[in-house]
PDB file of N, CA and C in Angstrom:
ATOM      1  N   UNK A   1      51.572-106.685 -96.229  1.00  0.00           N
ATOM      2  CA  UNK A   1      51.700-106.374 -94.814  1.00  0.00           C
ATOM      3  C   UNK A   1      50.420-106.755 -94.091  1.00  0.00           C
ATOM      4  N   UNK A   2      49.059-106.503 -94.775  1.00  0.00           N
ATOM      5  CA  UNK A   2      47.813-106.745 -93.944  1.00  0.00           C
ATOM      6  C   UNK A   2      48.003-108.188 -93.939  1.00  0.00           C
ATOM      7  N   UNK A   3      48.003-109.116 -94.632  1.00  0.00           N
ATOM      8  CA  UNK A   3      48.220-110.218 -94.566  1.00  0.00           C
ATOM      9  C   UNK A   3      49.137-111.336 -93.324  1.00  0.00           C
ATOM     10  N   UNK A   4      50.469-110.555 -93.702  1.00  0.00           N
ATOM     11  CA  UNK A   4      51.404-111.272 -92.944  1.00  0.00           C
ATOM     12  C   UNK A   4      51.214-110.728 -91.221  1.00  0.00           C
ATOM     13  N   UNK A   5      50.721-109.648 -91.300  1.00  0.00           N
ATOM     14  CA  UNK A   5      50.560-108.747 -89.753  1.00  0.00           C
ATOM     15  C   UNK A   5      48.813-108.816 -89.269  1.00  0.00           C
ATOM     16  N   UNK A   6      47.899-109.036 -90.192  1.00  0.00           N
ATOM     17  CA  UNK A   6      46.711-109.468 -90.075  1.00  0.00           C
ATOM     18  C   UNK A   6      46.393-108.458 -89.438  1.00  0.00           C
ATOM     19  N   UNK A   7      46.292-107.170 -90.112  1.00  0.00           N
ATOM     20  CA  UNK A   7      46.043-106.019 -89.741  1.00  0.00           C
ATOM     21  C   UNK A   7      45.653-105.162 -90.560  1.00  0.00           C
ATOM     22  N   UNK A   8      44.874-104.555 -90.639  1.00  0.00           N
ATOM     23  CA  UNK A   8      44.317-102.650 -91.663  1.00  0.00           C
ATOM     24  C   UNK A   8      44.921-102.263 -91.787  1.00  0.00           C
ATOM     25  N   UNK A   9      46.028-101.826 -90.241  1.00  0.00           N
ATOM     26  CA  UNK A   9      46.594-100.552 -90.266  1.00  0.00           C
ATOM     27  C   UNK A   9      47.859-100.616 -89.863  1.00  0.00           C
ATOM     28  N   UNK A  10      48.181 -99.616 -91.060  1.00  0.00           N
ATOM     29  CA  UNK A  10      49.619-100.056 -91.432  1.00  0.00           C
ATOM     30  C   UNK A  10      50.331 -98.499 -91.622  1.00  0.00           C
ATOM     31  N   UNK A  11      51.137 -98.801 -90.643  1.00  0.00           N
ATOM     32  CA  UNK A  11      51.532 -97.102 -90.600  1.00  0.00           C
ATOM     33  C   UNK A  11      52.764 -96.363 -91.988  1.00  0.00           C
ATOM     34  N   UNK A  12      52.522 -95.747 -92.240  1.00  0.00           N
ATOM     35  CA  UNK A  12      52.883 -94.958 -93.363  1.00  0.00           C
ATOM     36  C   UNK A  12      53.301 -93.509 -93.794  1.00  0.00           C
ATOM     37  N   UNK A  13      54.269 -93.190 -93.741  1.00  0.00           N
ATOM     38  CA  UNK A  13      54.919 -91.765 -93.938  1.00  0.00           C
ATOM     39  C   UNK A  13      55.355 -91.258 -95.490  1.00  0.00           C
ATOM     40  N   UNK A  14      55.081 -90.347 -95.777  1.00  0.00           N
ATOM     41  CA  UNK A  14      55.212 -89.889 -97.397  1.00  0.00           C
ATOM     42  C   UNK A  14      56.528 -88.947 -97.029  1.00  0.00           C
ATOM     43  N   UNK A  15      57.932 -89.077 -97.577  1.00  0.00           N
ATOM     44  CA  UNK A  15      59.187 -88.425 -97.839  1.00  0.00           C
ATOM     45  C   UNK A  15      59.367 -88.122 -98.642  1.00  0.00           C
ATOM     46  N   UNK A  16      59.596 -87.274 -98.540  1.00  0.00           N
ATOM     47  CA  UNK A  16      60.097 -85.994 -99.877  1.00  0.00           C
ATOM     48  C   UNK A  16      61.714 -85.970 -99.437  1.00  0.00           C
ATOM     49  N   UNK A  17      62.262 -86.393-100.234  1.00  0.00           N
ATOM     50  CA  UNK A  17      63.902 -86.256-100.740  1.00  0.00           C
ATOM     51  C   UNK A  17      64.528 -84.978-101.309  1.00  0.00           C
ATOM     52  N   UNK A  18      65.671 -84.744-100.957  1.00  0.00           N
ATOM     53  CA  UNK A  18      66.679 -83.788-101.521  1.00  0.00           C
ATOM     54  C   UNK A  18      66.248 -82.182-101.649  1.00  0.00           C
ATOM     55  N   UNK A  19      65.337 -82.055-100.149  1.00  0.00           N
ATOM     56  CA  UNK A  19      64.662 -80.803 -99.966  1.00  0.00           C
ATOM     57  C   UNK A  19      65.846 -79.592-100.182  1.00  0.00           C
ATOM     58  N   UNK A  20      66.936 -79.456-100.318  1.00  0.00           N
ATOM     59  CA  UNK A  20      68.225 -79.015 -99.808  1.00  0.00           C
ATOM     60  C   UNK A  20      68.223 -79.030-101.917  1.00  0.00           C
ATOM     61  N   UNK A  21      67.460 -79.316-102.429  1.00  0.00           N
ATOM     62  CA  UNK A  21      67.831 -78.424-103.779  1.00  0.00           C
ATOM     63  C   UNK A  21      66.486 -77.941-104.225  1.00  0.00           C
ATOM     64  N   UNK A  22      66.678 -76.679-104.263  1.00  0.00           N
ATOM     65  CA  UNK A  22      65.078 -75.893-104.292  1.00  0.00           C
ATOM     66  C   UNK A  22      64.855 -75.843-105.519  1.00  0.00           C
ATOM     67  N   UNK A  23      65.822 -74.833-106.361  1.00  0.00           N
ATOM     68  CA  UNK A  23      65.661 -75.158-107.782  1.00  0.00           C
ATOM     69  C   UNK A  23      65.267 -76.284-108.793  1.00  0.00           C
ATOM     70  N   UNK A  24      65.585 -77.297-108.316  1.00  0.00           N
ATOM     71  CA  UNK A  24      65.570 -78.482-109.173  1.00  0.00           C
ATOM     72  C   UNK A  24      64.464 -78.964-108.265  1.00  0.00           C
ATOM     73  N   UNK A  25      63.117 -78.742-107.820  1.00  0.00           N
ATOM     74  CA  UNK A  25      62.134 -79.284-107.537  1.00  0.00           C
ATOM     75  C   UNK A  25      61.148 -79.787-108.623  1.00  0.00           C
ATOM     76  N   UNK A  26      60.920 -80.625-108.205  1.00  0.00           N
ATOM     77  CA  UNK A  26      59.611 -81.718-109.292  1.00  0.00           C
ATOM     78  C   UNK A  26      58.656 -81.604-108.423  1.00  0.00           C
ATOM     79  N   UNK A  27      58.556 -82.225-106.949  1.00  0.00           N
ATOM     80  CA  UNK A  27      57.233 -81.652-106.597  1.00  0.00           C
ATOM     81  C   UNK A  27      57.140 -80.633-105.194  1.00  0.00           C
ATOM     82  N   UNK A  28      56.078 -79.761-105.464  1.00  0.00           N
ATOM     83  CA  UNK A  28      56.110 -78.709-104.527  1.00  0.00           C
ATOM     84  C   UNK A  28      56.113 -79.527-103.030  1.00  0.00           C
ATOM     85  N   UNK A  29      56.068 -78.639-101.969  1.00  0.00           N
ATOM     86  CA  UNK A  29      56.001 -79.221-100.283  1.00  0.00           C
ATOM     87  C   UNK A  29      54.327 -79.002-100.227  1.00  0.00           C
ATOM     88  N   UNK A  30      53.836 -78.298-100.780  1.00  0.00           N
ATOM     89  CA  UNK A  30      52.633 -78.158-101.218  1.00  0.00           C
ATOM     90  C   UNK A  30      52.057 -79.895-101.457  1.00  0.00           C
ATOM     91  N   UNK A  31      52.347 -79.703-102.627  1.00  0.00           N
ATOM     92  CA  UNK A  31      51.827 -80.867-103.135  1.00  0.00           C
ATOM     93  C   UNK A  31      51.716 -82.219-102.285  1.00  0.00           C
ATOM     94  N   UNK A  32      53.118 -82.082-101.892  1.00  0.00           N
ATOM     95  CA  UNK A  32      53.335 -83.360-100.998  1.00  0.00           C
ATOM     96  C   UNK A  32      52.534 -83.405-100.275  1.00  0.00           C
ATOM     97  N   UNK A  33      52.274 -82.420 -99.072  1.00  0.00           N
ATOM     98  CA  UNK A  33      51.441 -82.703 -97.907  1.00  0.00           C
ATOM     99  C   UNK A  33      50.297 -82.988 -98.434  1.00  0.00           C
ATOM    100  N   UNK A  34      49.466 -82.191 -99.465  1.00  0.00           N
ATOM    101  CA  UNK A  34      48.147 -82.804-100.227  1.00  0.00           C
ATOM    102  C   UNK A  34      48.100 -84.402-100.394  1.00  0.00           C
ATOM    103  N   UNK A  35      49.458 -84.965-101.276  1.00  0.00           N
ATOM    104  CA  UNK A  35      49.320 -85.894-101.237  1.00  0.00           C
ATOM    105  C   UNK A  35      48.971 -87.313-100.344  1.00  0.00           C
ATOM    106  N   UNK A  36      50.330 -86.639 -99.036  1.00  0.00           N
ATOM    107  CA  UNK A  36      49.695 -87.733 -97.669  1.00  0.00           C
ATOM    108  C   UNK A  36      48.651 -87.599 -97.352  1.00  0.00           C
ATOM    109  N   UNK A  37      48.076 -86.315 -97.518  1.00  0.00           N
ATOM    110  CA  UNK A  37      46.375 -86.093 -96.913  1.00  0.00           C
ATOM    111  C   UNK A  37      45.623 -86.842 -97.758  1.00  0.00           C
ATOM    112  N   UNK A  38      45.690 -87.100 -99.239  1.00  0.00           N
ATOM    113  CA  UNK A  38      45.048 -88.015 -99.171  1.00  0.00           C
ATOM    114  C   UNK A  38      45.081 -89.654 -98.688  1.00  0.00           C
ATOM    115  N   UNK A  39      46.316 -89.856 -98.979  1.00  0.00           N
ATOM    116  CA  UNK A  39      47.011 -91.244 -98.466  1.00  0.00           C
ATOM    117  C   UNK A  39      46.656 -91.409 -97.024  1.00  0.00           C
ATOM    118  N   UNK A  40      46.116 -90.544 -96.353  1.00  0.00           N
ATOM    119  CA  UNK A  40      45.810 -90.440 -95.380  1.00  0.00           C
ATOM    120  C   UNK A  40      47.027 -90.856 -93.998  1.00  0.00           C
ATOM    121  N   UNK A  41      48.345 -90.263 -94.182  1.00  0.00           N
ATOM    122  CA  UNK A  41      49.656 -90.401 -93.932  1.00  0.00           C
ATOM    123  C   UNK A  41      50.383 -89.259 -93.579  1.00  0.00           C
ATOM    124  N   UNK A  42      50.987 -89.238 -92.704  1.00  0.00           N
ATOM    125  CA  UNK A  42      52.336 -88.156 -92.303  1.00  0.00           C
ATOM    126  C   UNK A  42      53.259 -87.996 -93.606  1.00  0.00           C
ATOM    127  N   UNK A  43      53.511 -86.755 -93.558  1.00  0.00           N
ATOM    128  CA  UNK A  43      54.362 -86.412 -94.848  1.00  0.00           C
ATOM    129  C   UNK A  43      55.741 -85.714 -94.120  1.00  0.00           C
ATOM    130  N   UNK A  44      56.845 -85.695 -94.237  1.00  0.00           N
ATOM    131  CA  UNK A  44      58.135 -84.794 -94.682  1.00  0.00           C
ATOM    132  C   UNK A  44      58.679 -84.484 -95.746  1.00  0.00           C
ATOM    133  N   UNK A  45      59.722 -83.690 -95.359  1.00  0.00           N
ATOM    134  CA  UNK A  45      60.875 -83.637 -96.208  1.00  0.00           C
ATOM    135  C   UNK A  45      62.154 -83.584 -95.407  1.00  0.00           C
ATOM    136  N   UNK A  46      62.604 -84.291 -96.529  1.00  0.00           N
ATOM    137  CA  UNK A  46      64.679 -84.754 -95.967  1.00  0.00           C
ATOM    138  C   UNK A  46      65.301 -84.096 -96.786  1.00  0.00           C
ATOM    139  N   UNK A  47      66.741 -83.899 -96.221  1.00  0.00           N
ATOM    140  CA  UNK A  47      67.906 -84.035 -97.209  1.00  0.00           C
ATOM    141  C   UNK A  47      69.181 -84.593 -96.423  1.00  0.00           C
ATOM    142  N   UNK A  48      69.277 -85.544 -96.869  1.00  0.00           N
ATOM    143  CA  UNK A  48      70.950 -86.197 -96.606  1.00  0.00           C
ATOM    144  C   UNK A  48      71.529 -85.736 -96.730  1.00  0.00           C
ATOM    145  N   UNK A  49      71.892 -84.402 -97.591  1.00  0.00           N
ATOM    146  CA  UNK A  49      72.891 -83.989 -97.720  1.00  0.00           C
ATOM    147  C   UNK A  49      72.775 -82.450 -96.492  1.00  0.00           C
ATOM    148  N   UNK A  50      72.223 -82.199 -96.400  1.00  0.00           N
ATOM    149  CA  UNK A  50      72.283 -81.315 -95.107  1.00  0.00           C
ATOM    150  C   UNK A  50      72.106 -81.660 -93.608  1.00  0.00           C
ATOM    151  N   UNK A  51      71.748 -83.134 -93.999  1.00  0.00           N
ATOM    152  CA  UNK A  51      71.242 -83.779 -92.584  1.00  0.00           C
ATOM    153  C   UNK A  51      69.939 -82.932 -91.879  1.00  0.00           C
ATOM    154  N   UNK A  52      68.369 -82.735 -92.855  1.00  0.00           N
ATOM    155  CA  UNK A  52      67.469 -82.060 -91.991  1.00  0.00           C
ATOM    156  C   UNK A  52      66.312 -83.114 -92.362  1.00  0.00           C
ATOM    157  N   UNK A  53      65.854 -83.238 -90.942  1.00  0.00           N
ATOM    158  CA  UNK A  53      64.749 -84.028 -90.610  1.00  0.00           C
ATOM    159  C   UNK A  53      64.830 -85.640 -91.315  1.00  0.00           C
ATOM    160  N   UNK A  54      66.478 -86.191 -91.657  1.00  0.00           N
ATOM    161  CA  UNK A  54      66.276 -87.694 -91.968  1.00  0.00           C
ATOM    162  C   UNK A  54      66.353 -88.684 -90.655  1.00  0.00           C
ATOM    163  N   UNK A  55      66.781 -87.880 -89.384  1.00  0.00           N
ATOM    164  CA  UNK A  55      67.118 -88.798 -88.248  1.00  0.00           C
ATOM    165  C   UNK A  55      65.168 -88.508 -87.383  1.00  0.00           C
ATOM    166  N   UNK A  56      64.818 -87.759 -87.664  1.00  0.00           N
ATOM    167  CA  UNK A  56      63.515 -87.193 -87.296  1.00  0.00           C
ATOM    168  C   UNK A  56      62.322 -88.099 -87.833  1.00  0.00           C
ATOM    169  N   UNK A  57      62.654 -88.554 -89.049  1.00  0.00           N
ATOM    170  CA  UNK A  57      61.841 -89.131 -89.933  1.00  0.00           C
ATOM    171  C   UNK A  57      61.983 -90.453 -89.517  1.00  0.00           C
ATOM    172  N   UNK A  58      63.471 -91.014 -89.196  1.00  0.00           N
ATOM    173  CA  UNK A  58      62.685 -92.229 -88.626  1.00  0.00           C
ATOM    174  C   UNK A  58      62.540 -92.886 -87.114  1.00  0.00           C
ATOM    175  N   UNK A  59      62.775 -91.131 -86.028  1.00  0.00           N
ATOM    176  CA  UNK A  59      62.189 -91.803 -85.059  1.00  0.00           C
ATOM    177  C   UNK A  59      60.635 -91.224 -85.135  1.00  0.00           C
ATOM    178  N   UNK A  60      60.155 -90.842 -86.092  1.00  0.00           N
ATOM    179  CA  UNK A  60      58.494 -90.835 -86.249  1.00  0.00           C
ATOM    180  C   UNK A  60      58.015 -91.709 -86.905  1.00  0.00           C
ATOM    181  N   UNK A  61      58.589 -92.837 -87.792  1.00  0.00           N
ATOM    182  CA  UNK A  61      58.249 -93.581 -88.268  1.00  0.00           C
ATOM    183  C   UNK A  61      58.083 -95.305 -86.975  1.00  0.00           C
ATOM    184  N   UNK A  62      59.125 -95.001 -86.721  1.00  0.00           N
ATOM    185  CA  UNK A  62      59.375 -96.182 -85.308  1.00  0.00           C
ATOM    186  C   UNK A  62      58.082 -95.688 -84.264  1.00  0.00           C
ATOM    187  N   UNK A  63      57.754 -94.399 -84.171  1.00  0.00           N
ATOM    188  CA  UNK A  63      56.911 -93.799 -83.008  1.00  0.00           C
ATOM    189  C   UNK A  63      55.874 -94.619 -83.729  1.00  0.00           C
ATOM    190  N   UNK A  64      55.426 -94.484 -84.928  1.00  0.00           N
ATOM    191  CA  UNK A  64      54.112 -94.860 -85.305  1.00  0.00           C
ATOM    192  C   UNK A  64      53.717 -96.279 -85.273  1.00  0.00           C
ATOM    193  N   UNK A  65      55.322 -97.077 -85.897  1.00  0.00           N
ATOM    194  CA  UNK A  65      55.053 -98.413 -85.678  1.00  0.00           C
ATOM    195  C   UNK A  65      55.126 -98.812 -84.207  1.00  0.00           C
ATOM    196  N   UNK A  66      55.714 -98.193 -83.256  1.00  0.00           N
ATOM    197  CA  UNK A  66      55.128 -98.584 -81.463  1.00  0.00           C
ATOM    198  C   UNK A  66      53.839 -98.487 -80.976  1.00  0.00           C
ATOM    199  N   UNK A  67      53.254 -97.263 -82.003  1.00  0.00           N
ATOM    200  CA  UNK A  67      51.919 -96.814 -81.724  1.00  0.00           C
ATOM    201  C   UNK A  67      50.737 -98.158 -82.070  1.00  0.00           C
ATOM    202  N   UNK A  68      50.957 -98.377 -83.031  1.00  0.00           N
ATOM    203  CA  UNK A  68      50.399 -99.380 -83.722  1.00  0.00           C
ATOM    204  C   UNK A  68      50.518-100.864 -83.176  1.00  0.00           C
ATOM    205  N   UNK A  69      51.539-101.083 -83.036  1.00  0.00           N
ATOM    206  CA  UNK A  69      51.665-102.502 -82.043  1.00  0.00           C
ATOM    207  C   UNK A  69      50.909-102.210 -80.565  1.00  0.00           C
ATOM    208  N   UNK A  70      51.507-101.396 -80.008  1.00  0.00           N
ATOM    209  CA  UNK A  70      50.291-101.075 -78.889  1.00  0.00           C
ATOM    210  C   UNK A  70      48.593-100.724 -79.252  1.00  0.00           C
ATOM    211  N   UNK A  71      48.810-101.161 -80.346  1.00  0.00           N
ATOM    212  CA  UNK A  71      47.245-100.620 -80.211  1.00  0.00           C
ATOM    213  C   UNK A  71      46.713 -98.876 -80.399  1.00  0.00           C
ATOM    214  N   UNK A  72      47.858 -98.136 -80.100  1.00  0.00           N
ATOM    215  CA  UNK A  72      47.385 -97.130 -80.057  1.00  0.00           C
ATOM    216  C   UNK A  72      47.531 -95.932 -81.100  1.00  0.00           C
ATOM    217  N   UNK A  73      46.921 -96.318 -82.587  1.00  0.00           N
ATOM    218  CA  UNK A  73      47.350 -95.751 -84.108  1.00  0.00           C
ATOM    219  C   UNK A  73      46.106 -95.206 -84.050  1.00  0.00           C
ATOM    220  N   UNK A  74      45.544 -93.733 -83.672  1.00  0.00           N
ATOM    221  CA  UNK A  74      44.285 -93.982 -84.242  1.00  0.00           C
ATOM    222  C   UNK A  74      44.033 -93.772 -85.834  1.00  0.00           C
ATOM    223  N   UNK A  75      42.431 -94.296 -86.592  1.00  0.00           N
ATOM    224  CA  UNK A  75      42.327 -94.240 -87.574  1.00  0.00           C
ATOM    225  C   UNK A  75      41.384 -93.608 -87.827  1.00  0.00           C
ATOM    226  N   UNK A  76      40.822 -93.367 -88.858  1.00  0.00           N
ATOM    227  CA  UNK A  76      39.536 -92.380 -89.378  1.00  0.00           C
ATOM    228  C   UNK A  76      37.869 -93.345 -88.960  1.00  0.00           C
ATOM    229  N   UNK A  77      38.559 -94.753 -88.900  1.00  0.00           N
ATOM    230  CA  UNK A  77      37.283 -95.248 -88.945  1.00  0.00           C
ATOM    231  C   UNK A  77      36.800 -95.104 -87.249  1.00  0.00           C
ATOM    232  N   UNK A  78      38.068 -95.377 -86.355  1.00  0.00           N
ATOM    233  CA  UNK A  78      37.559 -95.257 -85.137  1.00  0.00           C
ATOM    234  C   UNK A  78      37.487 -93.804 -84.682  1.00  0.00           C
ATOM    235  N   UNK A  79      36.324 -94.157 -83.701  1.00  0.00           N
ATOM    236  CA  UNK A  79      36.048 -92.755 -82.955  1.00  0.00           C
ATOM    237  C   UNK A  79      35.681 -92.957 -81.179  1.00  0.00           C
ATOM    238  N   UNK A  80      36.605 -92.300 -80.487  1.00  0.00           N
ATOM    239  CA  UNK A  80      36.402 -91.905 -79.244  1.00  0.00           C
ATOM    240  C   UNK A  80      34.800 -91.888 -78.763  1.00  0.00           C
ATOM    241  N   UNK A  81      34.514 -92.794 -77.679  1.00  0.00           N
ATOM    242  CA  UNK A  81      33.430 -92.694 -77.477  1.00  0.00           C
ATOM    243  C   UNK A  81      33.337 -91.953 -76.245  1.00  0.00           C
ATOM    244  N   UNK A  82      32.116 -91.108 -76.029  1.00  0.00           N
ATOM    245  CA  UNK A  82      32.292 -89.783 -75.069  1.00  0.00           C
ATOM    246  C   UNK A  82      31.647 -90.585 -73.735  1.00  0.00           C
ATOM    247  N   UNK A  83      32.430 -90.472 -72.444  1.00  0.00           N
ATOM    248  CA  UNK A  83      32.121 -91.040 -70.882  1.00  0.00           C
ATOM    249  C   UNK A  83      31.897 -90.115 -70.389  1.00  0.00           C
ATOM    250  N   UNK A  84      30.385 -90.667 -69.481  1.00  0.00           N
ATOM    251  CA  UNK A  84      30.071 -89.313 -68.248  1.00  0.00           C
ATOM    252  C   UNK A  84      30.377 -90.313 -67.226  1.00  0.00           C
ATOM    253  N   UNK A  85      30.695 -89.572 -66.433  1.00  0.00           N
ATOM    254  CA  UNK A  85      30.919 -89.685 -64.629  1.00  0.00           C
ATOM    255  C   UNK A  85      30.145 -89.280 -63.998  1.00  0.00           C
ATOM    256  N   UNK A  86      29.104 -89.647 -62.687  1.00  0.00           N
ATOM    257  CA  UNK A  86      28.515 -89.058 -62.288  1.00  0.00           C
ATOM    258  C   UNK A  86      29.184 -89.696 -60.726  1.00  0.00           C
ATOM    259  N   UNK A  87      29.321 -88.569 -59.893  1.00  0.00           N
ATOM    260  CA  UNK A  87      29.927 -88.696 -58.713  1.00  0.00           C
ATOM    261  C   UNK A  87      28.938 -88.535 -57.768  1.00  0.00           C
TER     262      UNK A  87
END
């Protein structure tokens, strides 16, 4: 993607599947969010089969890739630089 888009930043969401079976979990919601935090990425959870948060997931995924084409993804490396006004 950096290549073909000639870009760093590349927007990225971590999904957690089949939240809608609790018992049969492999990894905690815990875990997950740890994980995007490090991936340094938005995390959910879905389930298709209940229909929660899969239509959510990808108008936040589309939000991020609009964000990003505009320019406006921020990242860890950039930082807001502080403006005074003097009137």
């Amino acid at each position: 993607i950096t290549r073909v888009k000639d870009s760093e930043t590349v927007p990225l969401m971590l999904v957690g599947n089949k939240c809608d079976k609790l018992t049969e979990r492999e990894v905690s919601r815990d875990e997950g969010a740890l994980m995007a935090k490090s991936l340094r990425c938005e995390f959910t959870e879905t389930s298709a089969k209940t229909c929660v948060n899969v239509e959510r997931s990808f108008y936040n995924v589309v939000r991020m890739i609009r964000q990003a084409r505009d320019g406006g993804l921020p990242t860890k490396a950039t930082k807001k630089k502080s403006k005074c006004s003097i009137l």
